[in-house]
Protein backbone atom coordinates (compact mmCIF):
# COMPACT_ATOMS: atom_id res chain seq x y z
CA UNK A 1 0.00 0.00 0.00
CA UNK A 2 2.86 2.57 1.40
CA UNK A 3 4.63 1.85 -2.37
CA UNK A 4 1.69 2.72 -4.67
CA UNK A 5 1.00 5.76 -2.58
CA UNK A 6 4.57 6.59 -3.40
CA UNK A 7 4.53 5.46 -6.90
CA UNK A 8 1.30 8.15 -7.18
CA UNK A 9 2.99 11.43 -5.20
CA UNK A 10 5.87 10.16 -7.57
CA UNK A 11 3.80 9.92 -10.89
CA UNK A 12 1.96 13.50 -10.10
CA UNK A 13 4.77 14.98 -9.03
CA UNK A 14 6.34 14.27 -12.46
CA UNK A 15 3.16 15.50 -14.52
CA UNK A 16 3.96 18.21 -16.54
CA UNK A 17 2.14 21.22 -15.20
CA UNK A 18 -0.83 22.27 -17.19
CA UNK A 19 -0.68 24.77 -19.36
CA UNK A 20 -1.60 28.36 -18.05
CA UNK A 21 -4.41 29.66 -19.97
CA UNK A 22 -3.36 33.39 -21.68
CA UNK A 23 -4.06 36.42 -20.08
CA UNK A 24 -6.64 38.36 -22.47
CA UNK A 25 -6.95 41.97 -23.79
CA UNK A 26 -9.66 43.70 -25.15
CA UNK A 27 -10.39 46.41 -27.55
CA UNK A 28 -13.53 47.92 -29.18
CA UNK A 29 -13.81 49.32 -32.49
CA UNK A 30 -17.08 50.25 -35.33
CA UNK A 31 -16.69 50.00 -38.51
CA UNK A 32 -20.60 50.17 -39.70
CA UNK A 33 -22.13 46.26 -39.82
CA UNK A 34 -20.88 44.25 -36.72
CA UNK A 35 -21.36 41.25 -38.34
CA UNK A 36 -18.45 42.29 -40.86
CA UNK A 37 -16.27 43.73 -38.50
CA UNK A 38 -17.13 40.03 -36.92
CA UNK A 39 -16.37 38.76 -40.27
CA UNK A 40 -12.58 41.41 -40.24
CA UNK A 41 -10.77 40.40 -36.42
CA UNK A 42 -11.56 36.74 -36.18
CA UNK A 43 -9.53 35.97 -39.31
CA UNK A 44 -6.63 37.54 -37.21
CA UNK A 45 -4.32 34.72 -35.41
CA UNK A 46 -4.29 35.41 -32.09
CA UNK A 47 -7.82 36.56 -32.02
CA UNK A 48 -9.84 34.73 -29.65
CA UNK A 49 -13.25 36.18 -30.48
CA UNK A 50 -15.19 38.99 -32.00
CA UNK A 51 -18.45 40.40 -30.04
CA UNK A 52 -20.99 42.08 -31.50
CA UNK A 53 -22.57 44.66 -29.47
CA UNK A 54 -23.53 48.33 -29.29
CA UNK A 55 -21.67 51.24 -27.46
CA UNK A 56 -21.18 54.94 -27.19
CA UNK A 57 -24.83 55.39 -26.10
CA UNK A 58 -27.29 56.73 -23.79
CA UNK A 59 -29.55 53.52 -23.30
CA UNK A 60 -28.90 50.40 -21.03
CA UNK A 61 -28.93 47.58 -22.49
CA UNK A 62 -30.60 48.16 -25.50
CA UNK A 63 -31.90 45.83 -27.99
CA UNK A 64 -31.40 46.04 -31.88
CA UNK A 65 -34.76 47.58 -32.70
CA UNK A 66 -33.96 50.69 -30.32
CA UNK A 67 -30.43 51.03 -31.32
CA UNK A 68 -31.19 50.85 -35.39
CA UNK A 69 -34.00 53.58 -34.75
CA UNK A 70 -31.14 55.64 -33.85
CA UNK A 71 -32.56 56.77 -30.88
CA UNK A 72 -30.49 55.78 -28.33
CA UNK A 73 -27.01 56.97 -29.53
CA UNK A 74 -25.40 53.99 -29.99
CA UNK A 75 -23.29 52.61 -32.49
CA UNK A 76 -22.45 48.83 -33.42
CA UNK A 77 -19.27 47.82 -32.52
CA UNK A 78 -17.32 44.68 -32.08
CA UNK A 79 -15.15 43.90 -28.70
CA UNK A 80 -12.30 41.54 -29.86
CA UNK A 81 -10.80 39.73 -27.10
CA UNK A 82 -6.99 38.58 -27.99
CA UNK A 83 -4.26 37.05 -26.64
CA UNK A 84 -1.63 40.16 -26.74
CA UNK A 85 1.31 37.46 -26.71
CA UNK A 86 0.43 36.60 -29.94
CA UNK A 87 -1.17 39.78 -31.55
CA UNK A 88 -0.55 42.94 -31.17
CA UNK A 89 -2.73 46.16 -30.53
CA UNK A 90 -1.54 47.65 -33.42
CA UNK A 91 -1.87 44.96 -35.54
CA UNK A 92 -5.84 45.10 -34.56
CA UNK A 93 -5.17 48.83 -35.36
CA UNK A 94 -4.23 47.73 -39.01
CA UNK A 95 -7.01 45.52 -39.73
CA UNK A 96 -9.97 47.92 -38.64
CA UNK A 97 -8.33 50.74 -40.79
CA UNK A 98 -8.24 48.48 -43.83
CA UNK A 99 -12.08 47.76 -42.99
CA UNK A 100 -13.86 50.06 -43.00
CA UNK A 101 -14.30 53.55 -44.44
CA UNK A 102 -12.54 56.37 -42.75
CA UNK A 103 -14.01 59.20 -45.01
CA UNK A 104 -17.63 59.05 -43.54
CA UNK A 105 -19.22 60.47 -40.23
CA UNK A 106 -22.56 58.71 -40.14
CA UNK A 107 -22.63 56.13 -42.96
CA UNK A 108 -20.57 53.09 -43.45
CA UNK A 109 -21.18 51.36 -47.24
CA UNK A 110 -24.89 51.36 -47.61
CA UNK A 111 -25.73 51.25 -44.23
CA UNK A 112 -27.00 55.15 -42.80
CA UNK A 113 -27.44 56.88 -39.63
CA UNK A 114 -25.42 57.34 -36.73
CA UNK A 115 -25.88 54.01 -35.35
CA UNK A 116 -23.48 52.68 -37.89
CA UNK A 117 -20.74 55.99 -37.41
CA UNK A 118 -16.92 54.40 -37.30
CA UNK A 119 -14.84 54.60 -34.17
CA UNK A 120 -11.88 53.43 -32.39
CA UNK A 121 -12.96 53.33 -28.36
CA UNK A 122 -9.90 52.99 -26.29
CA UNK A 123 -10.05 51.62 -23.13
CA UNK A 124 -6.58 52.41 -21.58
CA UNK A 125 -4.19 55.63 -22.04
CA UNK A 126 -1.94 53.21 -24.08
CA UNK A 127 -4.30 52.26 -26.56
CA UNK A 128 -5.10 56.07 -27.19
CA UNK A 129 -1.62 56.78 -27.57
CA UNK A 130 -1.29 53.76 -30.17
CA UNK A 131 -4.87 54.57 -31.96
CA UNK A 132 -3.91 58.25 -32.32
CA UNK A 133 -0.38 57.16 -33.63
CA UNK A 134 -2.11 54.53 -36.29
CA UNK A 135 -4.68 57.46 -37.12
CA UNK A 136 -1.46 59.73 -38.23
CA UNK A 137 0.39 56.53 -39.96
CA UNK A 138 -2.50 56.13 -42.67
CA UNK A 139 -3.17 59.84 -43.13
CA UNK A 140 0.03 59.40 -44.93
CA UNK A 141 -0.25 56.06 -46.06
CA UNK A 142 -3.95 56.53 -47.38
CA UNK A 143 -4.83 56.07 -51.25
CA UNK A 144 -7.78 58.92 -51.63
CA UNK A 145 -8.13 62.28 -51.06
CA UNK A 146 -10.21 62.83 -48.54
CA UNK A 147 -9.34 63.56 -45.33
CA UNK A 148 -9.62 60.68 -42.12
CA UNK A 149 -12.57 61.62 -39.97
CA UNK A 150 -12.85 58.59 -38.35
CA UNK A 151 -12.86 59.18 -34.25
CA UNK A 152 -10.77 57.73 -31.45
CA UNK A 153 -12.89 58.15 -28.44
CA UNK A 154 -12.64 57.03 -25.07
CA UNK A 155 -14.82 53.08 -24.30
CA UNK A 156 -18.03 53.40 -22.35
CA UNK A 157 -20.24 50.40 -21.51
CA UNK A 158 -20.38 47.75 -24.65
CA UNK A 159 -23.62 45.79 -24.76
CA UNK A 160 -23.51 42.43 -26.41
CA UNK A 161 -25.97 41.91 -29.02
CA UNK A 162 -28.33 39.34 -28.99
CA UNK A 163 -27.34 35.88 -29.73
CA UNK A 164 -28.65 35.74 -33.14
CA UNK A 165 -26.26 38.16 -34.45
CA UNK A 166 -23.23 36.53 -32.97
CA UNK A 167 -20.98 35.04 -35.60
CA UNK A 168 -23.68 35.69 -38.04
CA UNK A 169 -21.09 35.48 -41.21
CA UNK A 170 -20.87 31.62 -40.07
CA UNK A 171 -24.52 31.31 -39.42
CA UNK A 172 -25.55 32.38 -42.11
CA UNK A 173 -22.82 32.43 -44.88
CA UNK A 174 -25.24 32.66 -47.79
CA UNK A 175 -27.45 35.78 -45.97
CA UNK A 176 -24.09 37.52 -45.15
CA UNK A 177 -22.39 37.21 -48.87
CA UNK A 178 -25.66 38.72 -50.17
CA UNK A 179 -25.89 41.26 -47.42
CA UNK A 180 -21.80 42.25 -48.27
CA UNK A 181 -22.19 42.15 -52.09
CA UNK A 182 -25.13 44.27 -51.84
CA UNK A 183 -23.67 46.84 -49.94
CA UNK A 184 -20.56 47.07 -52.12
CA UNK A 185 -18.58 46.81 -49.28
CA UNK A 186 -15.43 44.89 -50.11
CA UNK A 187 -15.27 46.74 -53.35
CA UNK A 188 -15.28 50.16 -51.72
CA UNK A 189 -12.51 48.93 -49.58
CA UNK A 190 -10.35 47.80 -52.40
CA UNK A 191 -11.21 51.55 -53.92
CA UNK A 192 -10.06 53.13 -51.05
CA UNK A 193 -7.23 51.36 -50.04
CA UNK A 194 -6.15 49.56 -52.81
CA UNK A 195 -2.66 47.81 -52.43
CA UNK A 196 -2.91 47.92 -48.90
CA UNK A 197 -5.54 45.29 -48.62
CA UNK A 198 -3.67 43.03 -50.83
């Protein structure tokens, strides 16, 4: 008995530790349809997951039918939760610029109204510094004329959306190529940014 208690303090002794589980970072960012910028960060290695939700509004917890009246302030948005060992900030940074169009206030593709207005929403003093440097970086490296009016603002609460619009480009692959070729979205992107996206 006394030997297979040792062989067993011996055996889990020897284990090999499990693996620690990485320490997350989040960051918010709207770039008109949630479901594309969805679509946009989970492609990204290091990604663990793309939220749609709302933000930047006056209403708790609203639901989809207040926020699209436009109503309630908000915006959609996605939260992207990665592991920062593995991606970068600025990396995420590079992908929403690439994403979405920087020239327009309150209208993203085909969608209108504030509810869809762009916007990087920083939630610590280092990810300002870093959104405000990235904003500068494709002033210069931009492809059109117009100016960047896209806004780096400071995160308030993010509501998730309801479950049906979660990972609705997967859900619903057919719906969402329709929705994106419809809206001319990818080939606005490829207007305005051209080689970059390549």
């Amino acid at each position: 008995m006394k030997k297979r208690i040792l062989a067993f303090a011996f055996a889990f002794l020897c284990a090999p530790a499990a693996q620690a589980q990485p320490t997350l970072s989040s960051a918010i960012f709207a770039l008109g349809c949630f479901w594309c910028g969805e679509e946009a960060f989970e492609k990204v290695p290091g990604v663990v997951a793309a939220v749609s939700g709302y933000t930047d509004g006056r209403t708790k917890n609203p639901t989809y039918e207040q926020v699209s009246s436009g109503a309630t302030g908000h915006t959609e948005a996605v939260e992207v939760r990665f592991d920062p060992s593995r991606v970068s900030y600025e990396k995420l940074l590079d992908v929403f610029w690439l994403n979405h169009d920087p020239t327009t206030i309150d209208r993203q593709f085909c969608d209108g109204g504030s509810q869809y207005r762009p916007g990087i929403y920083w939630l610590t003093e280092e990810q300002r510094k870093a959104a405000e440097a990235s904003k500068a970086k494709y002033g210069k490296l931009k492809t059109f004329p117009q100016p960047i009016v896209t806004p780096i603002v400071k995160a308030s609460q993010f509501w998730p959306a309801e479950d049906y619009h979660q990972d609705y480009y997967k859900k619903n692959p057919v719906r969402y190529r329709f929705y994106t070729s419809g809206c001319g979205r990818y080939n606005r992107l490829d207007e305005l940014w051209g080689k970059l996206r390549k």
